[in-house]
Protein backbone atom coordinates (compact mmCIF):
# COMPACT_ATOMS: atom_id res chain seq x y z
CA UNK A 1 22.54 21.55 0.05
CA UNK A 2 23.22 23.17 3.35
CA UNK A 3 23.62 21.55 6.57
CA UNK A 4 20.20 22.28 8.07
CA UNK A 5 18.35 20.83 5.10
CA UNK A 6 18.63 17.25 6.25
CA UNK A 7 17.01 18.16 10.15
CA UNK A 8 14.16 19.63 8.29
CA UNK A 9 13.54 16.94 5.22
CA UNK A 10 13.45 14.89 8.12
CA UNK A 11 10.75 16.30 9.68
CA UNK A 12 9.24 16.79 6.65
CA UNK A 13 9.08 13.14 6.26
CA UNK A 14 7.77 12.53 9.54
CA UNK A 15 4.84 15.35 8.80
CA UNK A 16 4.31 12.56 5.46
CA UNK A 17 3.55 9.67 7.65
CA UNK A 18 0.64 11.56 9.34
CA UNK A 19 -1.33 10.16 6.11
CA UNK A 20 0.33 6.92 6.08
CA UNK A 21 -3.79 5.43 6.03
CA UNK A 22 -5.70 7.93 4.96
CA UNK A 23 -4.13 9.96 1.69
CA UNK A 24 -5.39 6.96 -1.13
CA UNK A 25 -5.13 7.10 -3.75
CA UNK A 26 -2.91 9.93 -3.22
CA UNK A 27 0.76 9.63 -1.65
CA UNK A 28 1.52 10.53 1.76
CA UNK A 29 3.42 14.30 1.40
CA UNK A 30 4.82 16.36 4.20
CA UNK A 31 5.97 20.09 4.09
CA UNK A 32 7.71 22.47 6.44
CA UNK A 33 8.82 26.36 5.94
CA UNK A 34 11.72 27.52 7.28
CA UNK A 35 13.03 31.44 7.29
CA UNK A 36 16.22 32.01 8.98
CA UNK A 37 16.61 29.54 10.51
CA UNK A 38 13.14 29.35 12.56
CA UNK A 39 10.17 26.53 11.25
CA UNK A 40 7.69 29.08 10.07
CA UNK A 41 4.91 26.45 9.57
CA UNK A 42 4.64 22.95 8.86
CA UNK A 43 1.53 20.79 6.73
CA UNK A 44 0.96 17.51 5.18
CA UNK A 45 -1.41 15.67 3.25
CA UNK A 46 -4.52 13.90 5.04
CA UNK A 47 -6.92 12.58 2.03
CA UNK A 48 -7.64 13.02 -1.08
CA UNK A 49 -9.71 15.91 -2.09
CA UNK A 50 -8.20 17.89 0.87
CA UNK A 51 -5.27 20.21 0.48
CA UNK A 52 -2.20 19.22 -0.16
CA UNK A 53 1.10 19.83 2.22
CA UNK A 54 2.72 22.90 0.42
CA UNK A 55 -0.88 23.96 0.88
CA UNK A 56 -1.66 23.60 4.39
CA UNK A 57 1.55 25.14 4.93
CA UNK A 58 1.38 28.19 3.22
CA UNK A 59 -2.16 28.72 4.27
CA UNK A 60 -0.53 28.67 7.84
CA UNK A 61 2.36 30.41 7.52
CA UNK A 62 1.03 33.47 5.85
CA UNK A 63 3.02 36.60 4.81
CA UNK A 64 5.58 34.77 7.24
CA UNK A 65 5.90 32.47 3.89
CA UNK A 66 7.79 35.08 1.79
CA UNK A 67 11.23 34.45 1.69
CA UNK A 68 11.27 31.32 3.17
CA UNK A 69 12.30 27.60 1.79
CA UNK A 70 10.17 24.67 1.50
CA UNK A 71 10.80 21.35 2.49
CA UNK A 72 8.76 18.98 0.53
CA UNK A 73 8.52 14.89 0.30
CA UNK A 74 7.40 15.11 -3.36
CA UNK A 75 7.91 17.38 -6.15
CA UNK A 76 4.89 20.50 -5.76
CA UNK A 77 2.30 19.33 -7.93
CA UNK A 78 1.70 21.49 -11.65
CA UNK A 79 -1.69 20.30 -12.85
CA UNK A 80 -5.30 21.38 -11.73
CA UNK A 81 -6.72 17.56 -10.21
CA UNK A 82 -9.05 17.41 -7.27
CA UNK A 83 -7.08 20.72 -6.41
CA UNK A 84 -4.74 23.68 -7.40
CA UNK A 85 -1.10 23.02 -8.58
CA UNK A 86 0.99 23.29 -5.54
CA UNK A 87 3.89 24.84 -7.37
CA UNK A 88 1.48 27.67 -7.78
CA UNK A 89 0.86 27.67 -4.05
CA UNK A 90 4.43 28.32 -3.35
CA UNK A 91 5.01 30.70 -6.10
CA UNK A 92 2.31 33.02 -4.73
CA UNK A 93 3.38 32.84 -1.63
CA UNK A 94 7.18 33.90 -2.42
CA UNK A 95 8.96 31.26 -1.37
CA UNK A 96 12.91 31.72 -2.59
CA UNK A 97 13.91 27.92 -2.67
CA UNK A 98 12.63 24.29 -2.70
CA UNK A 99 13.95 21.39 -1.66
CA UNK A 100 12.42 18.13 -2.57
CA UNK A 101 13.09 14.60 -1.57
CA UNK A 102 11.71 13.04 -5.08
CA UNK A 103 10.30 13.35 -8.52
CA UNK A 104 6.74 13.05 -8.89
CA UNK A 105 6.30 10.13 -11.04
CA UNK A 106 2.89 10.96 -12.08
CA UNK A 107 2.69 11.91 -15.74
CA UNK A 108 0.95 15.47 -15.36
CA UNK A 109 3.81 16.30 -13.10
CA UNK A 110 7.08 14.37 -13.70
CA UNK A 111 9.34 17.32 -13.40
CA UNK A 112 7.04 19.76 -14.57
CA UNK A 113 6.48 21.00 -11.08
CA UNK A 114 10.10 21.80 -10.23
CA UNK A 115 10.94 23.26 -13.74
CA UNK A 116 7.73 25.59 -13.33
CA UNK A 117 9.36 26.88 -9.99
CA UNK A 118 13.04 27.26 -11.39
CA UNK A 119 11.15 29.53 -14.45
CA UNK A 120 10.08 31.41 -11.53
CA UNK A 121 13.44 32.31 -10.23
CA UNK A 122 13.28 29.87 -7.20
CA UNK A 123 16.05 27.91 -6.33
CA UNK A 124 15.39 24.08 -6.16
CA UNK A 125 17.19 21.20 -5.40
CA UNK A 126 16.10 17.49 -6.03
CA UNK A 127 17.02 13.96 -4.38
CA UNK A 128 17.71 14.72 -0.92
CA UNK A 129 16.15 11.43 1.42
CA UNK A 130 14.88 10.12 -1.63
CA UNK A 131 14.83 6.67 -1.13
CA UNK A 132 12.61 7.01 2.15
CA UNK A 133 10.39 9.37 -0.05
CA UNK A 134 9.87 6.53 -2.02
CA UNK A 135 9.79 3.94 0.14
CA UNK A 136 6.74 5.90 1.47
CA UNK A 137 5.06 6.43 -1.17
CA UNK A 138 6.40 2.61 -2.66
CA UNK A 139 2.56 1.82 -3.64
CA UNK A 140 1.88 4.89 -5.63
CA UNK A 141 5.00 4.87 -7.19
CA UNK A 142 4.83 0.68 -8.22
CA UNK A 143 1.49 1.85 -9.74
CA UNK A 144 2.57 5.24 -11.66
CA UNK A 145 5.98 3.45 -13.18
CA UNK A 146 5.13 0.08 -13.12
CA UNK A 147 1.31 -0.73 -13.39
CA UNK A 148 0.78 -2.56 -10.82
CA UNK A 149 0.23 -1.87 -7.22
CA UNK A 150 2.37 -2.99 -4.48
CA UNK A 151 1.90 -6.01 -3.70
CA UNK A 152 2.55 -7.74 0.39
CA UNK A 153 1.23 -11.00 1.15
CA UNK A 154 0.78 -11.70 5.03
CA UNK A 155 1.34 -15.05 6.77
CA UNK A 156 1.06 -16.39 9.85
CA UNK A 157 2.98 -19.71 10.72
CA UNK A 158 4.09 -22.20 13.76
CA UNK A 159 7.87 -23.04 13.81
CA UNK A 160 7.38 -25.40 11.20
CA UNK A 161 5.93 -23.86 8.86
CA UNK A 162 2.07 -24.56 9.50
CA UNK A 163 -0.58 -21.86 9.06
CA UNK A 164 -3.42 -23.95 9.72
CA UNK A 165 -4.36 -27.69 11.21
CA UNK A 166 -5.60 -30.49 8.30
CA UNK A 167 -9.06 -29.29 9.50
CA UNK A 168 -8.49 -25.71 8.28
CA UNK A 169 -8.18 -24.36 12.21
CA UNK A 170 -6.04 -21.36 12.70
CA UNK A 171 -7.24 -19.35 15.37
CA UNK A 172 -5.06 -18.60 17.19
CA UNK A 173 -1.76 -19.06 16.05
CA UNK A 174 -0.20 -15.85 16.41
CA UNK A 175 -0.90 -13.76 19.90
CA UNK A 176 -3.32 -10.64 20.24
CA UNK A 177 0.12 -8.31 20.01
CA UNK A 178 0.58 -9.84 16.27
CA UNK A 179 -3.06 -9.34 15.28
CA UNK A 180 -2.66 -5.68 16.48
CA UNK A 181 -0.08 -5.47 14.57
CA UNK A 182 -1.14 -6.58 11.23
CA UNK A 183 -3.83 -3.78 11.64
CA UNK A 184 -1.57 -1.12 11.23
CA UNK A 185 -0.26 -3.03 7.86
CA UNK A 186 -3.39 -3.56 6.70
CA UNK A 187 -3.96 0.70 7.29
CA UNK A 188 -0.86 1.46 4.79
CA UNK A 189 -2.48 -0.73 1.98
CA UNK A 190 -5.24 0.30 -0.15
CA UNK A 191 -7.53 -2.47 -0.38
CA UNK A 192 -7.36 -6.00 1.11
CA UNK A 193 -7.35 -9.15 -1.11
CA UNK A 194 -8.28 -12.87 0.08
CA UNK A 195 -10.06 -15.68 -2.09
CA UNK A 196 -13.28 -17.08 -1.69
CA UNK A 197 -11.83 -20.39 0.17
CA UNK A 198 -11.03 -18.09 2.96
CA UNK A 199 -14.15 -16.40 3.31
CA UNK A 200 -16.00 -19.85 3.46
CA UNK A 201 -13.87 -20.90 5.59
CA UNK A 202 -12.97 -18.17 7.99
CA UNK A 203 -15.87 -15.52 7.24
CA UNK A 204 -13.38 -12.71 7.87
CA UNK A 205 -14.18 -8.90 8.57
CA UNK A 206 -10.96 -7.84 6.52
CA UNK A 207 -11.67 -4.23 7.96
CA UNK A 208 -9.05 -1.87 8.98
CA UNK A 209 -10.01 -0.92 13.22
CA UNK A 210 -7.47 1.73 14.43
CA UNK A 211 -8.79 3.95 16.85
CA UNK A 212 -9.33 7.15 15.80
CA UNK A 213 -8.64 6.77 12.07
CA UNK A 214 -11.36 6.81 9.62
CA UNK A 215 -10.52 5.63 5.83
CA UNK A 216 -12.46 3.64 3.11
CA UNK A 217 -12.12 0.34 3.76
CA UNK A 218 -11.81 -1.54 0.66
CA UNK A 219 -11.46 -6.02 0.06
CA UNK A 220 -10.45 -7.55 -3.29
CA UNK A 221 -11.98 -11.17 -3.28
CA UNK A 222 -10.77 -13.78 -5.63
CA UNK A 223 -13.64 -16.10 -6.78
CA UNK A 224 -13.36 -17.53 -10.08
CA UNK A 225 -16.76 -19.19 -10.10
CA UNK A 226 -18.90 -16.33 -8.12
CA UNK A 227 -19.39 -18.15 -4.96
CA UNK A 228 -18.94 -15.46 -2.52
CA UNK A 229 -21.87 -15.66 0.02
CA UNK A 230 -24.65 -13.04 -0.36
CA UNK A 231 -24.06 -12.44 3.68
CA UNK A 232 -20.68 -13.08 4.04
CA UNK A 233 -19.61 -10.58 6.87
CA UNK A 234 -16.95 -8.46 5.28
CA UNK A 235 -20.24 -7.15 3.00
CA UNK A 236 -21.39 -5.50 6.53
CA UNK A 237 -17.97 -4.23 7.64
CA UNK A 238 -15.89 -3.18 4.45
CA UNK A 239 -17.12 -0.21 2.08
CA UNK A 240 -16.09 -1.36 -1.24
CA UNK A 241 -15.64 -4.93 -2.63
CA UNK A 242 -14.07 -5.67 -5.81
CA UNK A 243 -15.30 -9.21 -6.56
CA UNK A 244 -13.08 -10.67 -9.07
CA UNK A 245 -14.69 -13.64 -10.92
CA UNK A 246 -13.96 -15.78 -14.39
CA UNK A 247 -15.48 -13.89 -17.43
CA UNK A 248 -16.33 -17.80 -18.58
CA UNK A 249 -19.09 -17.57 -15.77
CA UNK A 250 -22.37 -15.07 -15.04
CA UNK A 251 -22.37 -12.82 -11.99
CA UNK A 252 -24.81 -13.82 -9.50
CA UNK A 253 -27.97 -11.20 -9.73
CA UNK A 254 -27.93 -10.08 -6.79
CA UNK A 255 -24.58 -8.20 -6.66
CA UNK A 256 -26.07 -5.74 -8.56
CA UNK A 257 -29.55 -5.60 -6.13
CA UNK A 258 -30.07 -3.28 -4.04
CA UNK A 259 -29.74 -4.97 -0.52
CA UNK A 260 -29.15 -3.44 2.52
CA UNK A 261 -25.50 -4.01 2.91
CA UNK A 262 -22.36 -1.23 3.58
CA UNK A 263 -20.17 -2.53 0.69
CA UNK A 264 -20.34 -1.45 -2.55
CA UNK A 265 -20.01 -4.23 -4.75
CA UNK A 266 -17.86 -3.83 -8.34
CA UNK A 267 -18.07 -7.04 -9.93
CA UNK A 268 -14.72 -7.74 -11.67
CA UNK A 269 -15.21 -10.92 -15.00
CA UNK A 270 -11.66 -11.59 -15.38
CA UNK A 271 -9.90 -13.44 -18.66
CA UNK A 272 -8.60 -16.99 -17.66
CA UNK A 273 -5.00 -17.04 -16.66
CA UNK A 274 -2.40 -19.67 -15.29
CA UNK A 275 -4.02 -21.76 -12.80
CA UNK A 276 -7.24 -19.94 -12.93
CA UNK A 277 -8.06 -16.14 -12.83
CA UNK A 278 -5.25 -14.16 -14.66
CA UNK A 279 -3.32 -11.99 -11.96
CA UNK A 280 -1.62 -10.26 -14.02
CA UNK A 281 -4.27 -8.66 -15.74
CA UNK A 282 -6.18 -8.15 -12.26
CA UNK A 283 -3.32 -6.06 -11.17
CA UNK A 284 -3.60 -3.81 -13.86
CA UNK A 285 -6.97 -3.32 -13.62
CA UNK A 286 -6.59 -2.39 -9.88
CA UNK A 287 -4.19 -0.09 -10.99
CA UNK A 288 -6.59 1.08 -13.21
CA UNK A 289 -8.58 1.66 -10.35
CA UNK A 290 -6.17 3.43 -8.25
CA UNK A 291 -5.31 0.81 -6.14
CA UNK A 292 -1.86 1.89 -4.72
CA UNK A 293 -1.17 -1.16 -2.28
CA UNK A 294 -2.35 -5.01 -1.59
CA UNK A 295 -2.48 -6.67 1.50
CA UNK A 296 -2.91 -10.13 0.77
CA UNK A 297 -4.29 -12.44 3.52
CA UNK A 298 -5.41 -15.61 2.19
CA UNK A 299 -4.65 -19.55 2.00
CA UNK A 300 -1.71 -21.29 0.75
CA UNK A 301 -3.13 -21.27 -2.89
CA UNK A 302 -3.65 -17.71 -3.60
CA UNK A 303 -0.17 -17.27 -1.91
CA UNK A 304 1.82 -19.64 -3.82
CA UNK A 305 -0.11 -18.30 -7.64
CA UNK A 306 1.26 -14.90 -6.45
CA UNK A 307 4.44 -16.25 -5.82
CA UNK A 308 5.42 -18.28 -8.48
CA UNK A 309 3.83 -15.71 -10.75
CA UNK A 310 6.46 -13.11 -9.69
CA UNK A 311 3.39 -10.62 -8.43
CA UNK A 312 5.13 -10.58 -4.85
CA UNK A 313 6.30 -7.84 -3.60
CA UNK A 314 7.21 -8.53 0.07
CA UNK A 315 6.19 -11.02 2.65
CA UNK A 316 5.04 -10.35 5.96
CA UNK A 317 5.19 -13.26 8.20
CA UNK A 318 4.54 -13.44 11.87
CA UNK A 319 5.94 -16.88 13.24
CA UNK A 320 4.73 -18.05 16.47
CA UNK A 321 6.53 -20.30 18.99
CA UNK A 322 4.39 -23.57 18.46
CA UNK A 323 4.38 -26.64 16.42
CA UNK A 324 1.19 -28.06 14.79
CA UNK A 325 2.60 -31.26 13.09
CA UNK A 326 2.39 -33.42 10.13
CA UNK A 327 -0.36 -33.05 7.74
CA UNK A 328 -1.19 -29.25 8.59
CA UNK A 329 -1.33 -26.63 6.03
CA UNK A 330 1.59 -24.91 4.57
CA UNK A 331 2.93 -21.14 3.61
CA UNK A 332 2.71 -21.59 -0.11
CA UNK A 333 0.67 -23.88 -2.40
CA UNK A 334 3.25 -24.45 -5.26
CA UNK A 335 4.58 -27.37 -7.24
CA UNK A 336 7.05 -29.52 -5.90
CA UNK A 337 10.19 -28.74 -7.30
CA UNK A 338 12.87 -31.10 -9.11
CA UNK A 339 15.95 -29.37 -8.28
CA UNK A 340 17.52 -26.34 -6.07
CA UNK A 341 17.83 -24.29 -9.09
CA UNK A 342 13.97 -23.66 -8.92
CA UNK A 343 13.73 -22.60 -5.72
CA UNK A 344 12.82 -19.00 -5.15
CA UNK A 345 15.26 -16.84 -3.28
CA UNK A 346 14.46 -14.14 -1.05
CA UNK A 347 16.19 -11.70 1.09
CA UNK A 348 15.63 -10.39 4.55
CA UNK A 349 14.31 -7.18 4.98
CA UNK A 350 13.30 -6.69 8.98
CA UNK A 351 13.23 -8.51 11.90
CA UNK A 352 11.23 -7.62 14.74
CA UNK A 353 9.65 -9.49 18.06
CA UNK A 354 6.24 -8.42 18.38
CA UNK A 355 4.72 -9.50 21.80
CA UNK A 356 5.50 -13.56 21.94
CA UNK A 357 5.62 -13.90 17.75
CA UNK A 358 8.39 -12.97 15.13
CA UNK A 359 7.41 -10.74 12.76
CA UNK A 360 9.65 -11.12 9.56
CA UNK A 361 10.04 -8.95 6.19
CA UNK A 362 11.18 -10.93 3.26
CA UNK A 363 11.37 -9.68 -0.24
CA UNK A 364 12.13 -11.54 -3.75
CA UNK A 365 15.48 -11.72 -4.73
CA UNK A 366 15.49 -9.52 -8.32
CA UNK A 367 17.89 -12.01 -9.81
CA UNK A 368 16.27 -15.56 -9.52
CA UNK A 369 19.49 -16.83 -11.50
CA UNK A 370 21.45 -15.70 -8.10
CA UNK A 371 21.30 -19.47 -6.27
CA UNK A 372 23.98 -18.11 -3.63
């Protein structure tokens, strides 16, 4: 490594988050050329299907790519998908040396891109920035190594520990800064998931509105005995719905008719599991599926099944500065526990103020056995 390379992997990581909601199922990749000592062109990744980074880059850069090194997120792709092989790209286009933040961890690549390049004669190097590479790209690696997607659960909560009055009423407890906010979270992840007691409840949208970006919105609705309203709202506003009900039980007709509605429904008979539907095997079919990341925003009983089931990855919590009193609804629908050595440990990630809430970023401890 030289001294330069870290300015310009740093850039090239900032390129990266240009597709930080658009690039599913593909991760978010950012490149930049440099020639002595001058950025000869820059790219990154915008959706799938379009070019990639080393791509857009080259294309730009021209002849003025000959020579030059390339500063890349993720190792250059080696395998023809929904386009060329990126190591290709940068072969024909005479680049001397590559430096990469990160392995590829996607089986058709996984070091094959970087080896192709070295039998090429190109210098490479490997690891630099890596864990923001991957922290990037966190969904698309949990689903490549561990077959699963990433999994975040959102909460909002009073000061002691309410998200909802006896009655079910929660609106509002967090301000309009937090509910801005949670947009651009719900942007990163791949699909949304609630259950079906929320949409009775709450008849949520669960679209993604940022101005100016346009994605596939996408809702994963828990709803083990079909229930799910034929004009429940996020049918009008979402463009794909995974509707994930018991196998045990027959899928209403009429999410296969042919209504008028902008959601594509994909009914989804699950096997019975602990408590109900089995999560485990729904994440794996969503990974199936390509489904990089989960946003979960749901009620205390979806929460607490994902919990105690280990399927959380990180919470994000946005804690207001009011009190709503006995009897209101809690964070986490679990069972009472007999003794401190079953509690579940977790560990602080961020703290932020966001307008008059707290937004907080908790994560499991690995080792449960830790009590601290």
């Amino acid at each position: 490594m030289i001294p330069e390379d870290l300015q310009y992997m740093q850039r090239a990581l900032q390129l990266a988050r240009k597709g930080l909601y658009t690039t599913h199922p593909n991760p978010r990749v950012g490149c930049v050329l440099v020639r002595g000592g001058e950025v000869v062109s820059e790219g990154w990744h915008e959706r799938a299907g379009e070019s990639h980074a080393e791509v857009m880059a080259v294309d730009r850069a021209g002849s003025g790519a000959r020579g030059a090194t390339a500063y890349v997120t993720l190792e250059p792709c080696a395998h023809h998908g929904r386009t060329p092989p990126c190591a290709d790209a940068l072969i024909g286009a005479g680049v001397s040396r590559v430096v990469a933040a990160t392995e590829d961890p996607y089986p058709s690549v996984a070091g094959q891109g970087l080896a192709r390049l070295r039998q090429k004669g190109i210098e490479v190097a490997c690891g630099l920035l890596e864990n923001q590479a991957r922290v990037l790209n966190q969904g698309f690696f949990s689903r490549l190594q561990r077959g699963r997607p990433w999994l975040r659960v959102k909460l909002a909560a009073s000061l002691d520990g309410a998200t909802a009055l006896e009655s079910g009423d929660s609106k509002w407890i967090t301000g309009e800064d937090a509910r801005r906010d949670v947009q651009h979270w719900r942007g990163q992840a791949s699909a949304i998931m609630t259950g079906v007691g929320t949409v009775l409840a709450d008849d949520p949208r669960l679209s993604v509105r940022l101005p100016g970006v346009q994605r596939t919105n996408r809702c994963v609705v828990l709803d083990s005995r079909w229930r799910l309203p034929p004009r429940a709202r996020l049918l009008s506003q979402v463009d794909e719905v995974f509707w994930v009900g018991m196998q045990s039980h027959p899928v209403p007709a009429w999410a296969n008719d042919k209504a008028d509605r902008r959601a594509v429904i994909t009914p989804l008979p699950a096997p019975a599991g602990a408590g109900g539907i089995d999560l485990h095997w729904l994440m794996a079919e969503l990974a199936r599926r390509e489904i990089n990341e989960i946003q979960v925003e749901a009620g205390e009983t979806l929460a607490g099944h994902l919990l105690i089931q280990g399927l959380v990855d990180e919470l994000l919590l946005y804690m207001a500065p009011l009190v709503l009193g006995a009897s209101s609804r809690g964070l986490f629908g679990i069972p009472a526990l007999e003794s401190m050595d079953q509690r579940i440990n977790l560990q602080w990630v961020e703290q932020r103020r966001v307008g008059s809430d707290l937004r907080l970023r908790l994560r499991p401890v690995a080792d449960q056995t830790d009590s601290g």
